[in-house]
C-alpha atoms as a PDB file:
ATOM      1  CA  UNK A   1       0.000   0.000   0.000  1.00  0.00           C
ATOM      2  CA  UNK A   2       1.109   3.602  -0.942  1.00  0.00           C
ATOM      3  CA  UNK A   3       1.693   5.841   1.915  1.00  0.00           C
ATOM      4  CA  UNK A   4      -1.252   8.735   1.866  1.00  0.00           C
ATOM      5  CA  UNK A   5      -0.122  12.228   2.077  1.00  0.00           C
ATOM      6  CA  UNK A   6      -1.823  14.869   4.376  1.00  0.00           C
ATOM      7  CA  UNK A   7      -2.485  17.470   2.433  1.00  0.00           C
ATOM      8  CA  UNK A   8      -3.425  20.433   5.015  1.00  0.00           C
ATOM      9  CA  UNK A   9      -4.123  23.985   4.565  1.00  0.00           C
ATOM     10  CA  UNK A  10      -0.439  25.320   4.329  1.00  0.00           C
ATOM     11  CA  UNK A  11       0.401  23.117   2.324  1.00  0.00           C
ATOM     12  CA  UNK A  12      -2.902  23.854  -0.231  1.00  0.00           C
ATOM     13  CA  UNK A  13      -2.211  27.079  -0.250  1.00  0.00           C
ATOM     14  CA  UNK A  14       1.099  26.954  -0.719  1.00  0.00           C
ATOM     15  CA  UNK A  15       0.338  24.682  -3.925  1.00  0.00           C
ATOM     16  CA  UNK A  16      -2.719  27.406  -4.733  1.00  0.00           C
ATOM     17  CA  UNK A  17       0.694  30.056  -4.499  1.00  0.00           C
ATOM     18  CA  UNK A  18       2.811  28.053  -7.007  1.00  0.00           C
ATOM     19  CA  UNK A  19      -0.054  27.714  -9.682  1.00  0.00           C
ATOM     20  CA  UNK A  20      -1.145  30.957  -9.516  1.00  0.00           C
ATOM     21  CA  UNK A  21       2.830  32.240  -9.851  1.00  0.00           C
ATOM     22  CA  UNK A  22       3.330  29.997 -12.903  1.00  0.00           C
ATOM     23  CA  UNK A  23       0.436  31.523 -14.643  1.00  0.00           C
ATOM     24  CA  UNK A  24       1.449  34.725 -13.579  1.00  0.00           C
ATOM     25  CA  UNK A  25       4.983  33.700 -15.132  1.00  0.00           C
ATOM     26  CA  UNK A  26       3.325  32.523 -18.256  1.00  0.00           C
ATOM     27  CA  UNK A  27       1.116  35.448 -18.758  1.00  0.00           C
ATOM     28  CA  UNK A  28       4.201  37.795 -18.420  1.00  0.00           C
ATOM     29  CA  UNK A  29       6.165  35.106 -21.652  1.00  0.00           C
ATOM     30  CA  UNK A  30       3.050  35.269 -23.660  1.00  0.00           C
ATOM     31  CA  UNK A  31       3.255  39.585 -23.232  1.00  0.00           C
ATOM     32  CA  UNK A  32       6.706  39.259 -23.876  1.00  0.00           C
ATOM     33  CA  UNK A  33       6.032  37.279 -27.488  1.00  0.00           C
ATOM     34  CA  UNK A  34       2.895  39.115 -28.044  1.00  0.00           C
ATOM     35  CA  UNK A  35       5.143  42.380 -28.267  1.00  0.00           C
ATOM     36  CA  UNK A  36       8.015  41.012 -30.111  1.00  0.00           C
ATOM     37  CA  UNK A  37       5.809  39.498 -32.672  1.00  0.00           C
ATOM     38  CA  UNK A  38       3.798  43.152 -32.914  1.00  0.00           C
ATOM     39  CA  UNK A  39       7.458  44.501 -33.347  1.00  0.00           C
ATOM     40  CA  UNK A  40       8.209  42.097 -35.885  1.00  0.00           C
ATOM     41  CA  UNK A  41       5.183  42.546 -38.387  1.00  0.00           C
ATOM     42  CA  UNK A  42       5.700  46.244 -37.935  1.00  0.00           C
ATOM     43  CA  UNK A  43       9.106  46.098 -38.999  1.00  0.00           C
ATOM     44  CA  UNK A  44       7.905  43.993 -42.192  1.00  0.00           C
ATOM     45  CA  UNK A  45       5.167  46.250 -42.475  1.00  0.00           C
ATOM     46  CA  UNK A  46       7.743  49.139 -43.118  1.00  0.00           C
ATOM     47  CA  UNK A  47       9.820  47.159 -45.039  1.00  0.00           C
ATOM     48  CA  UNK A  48       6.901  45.922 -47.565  1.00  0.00           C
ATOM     49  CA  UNK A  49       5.774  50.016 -47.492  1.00  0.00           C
ATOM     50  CA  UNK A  50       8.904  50.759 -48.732  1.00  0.00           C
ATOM     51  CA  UNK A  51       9.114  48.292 -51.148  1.00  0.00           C
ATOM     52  CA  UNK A  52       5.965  49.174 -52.914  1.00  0.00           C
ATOM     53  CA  UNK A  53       6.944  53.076 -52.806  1.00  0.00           C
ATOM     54  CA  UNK A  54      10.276  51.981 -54.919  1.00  0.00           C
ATOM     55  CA  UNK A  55       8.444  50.190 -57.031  1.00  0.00           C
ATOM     56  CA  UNK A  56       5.584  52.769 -57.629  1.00  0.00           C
ATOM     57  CA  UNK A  57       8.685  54.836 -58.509  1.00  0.00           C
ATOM     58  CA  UNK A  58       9.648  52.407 -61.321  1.00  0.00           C
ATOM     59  CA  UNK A  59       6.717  52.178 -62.727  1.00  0.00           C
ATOM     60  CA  UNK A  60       6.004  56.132 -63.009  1.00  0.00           C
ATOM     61  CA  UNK A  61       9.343  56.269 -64.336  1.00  0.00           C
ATOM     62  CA  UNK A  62       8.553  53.864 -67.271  1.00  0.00           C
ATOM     63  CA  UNK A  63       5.261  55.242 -67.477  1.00  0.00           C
ATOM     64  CA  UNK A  64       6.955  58.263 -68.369  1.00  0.00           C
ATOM     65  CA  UNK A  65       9.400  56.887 -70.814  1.00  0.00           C
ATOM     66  CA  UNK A  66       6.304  55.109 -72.499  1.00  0.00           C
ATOM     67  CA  UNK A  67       5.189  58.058 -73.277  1.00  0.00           C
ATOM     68  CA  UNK A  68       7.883  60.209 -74.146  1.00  0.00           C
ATOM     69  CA  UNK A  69       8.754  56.986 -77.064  1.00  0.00           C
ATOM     70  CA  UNK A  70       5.224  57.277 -78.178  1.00  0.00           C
ATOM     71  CA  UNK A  71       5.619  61.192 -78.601  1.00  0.00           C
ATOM     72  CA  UNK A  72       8.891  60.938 -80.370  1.00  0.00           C
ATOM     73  CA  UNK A  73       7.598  57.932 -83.020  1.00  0.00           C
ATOM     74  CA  UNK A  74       4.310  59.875 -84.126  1.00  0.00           C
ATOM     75  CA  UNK A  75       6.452  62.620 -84.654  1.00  0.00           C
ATOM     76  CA  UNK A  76       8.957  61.182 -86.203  1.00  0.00           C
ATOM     77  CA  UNK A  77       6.222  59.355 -88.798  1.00  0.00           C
ATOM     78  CA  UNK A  78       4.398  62.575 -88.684  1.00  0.00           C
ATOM     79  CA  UNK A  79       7.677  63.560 -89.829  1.00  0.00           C
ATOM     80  CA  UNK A  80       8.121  60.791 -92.670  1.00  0.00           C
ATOM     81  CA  UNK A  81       3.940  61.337 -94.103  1.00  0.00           C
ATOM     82  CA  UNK A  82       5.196  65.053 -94.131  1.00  0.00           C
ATOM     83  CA  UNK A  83       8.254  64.735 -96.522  1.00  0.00           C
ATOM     84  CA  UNK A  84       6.689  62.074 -98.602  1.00  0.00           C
ATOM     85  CA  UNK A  85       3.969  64.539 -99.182  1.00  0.00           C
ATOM     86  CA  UNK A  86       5.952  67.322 -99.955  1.00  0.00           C
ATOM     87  CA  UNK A  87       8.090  65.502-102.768  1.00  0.00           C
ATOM     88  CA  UNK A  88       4.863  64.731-104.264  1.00  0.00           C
END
């Protein structure tokens, strides 16, 4: 037969003491992560921001080439119907 413990009031509360401190404990790691993590995605969030703003950039910058190559073929064609027309 196993021995039987006496479990009396000091000692219940004492166990009551030690639960409640390693939730306490846990609570405070899961904070702890909670805030890294937030710190984390922030610091993506920045990173992705950033990364779309250069590449907004790039694309108004070839928008802006598209156009000027557009411009400069119609008038250089422009250019072409013009003298053909002239020699007659």
């Amino acid at each position: 037969m196993m021995a039987r413990e006496a479990w009396t009031d000091e000692r219940l509360d004492d166990l009551n003491k030690r639960v409640d401190d390693g939730f306490t404990e846990m609570r405070q790691e899961f904070r702890a992560i909670r805030a890294e993590t937030k710190a984390e995605f922030q610091a993506i969030r920045g990173e992705t921001n950033q990364h779309f703003a250069e590449t907004n950039e790039v694309i108004a910058a070839l928008h802006r080439l598209t156009v000027q190559m557009f411009a400069s073929m119609t008038l250089g064609f422009l250019g072409i119907i013009v003298t053909i027309l002239a020699r007659g």
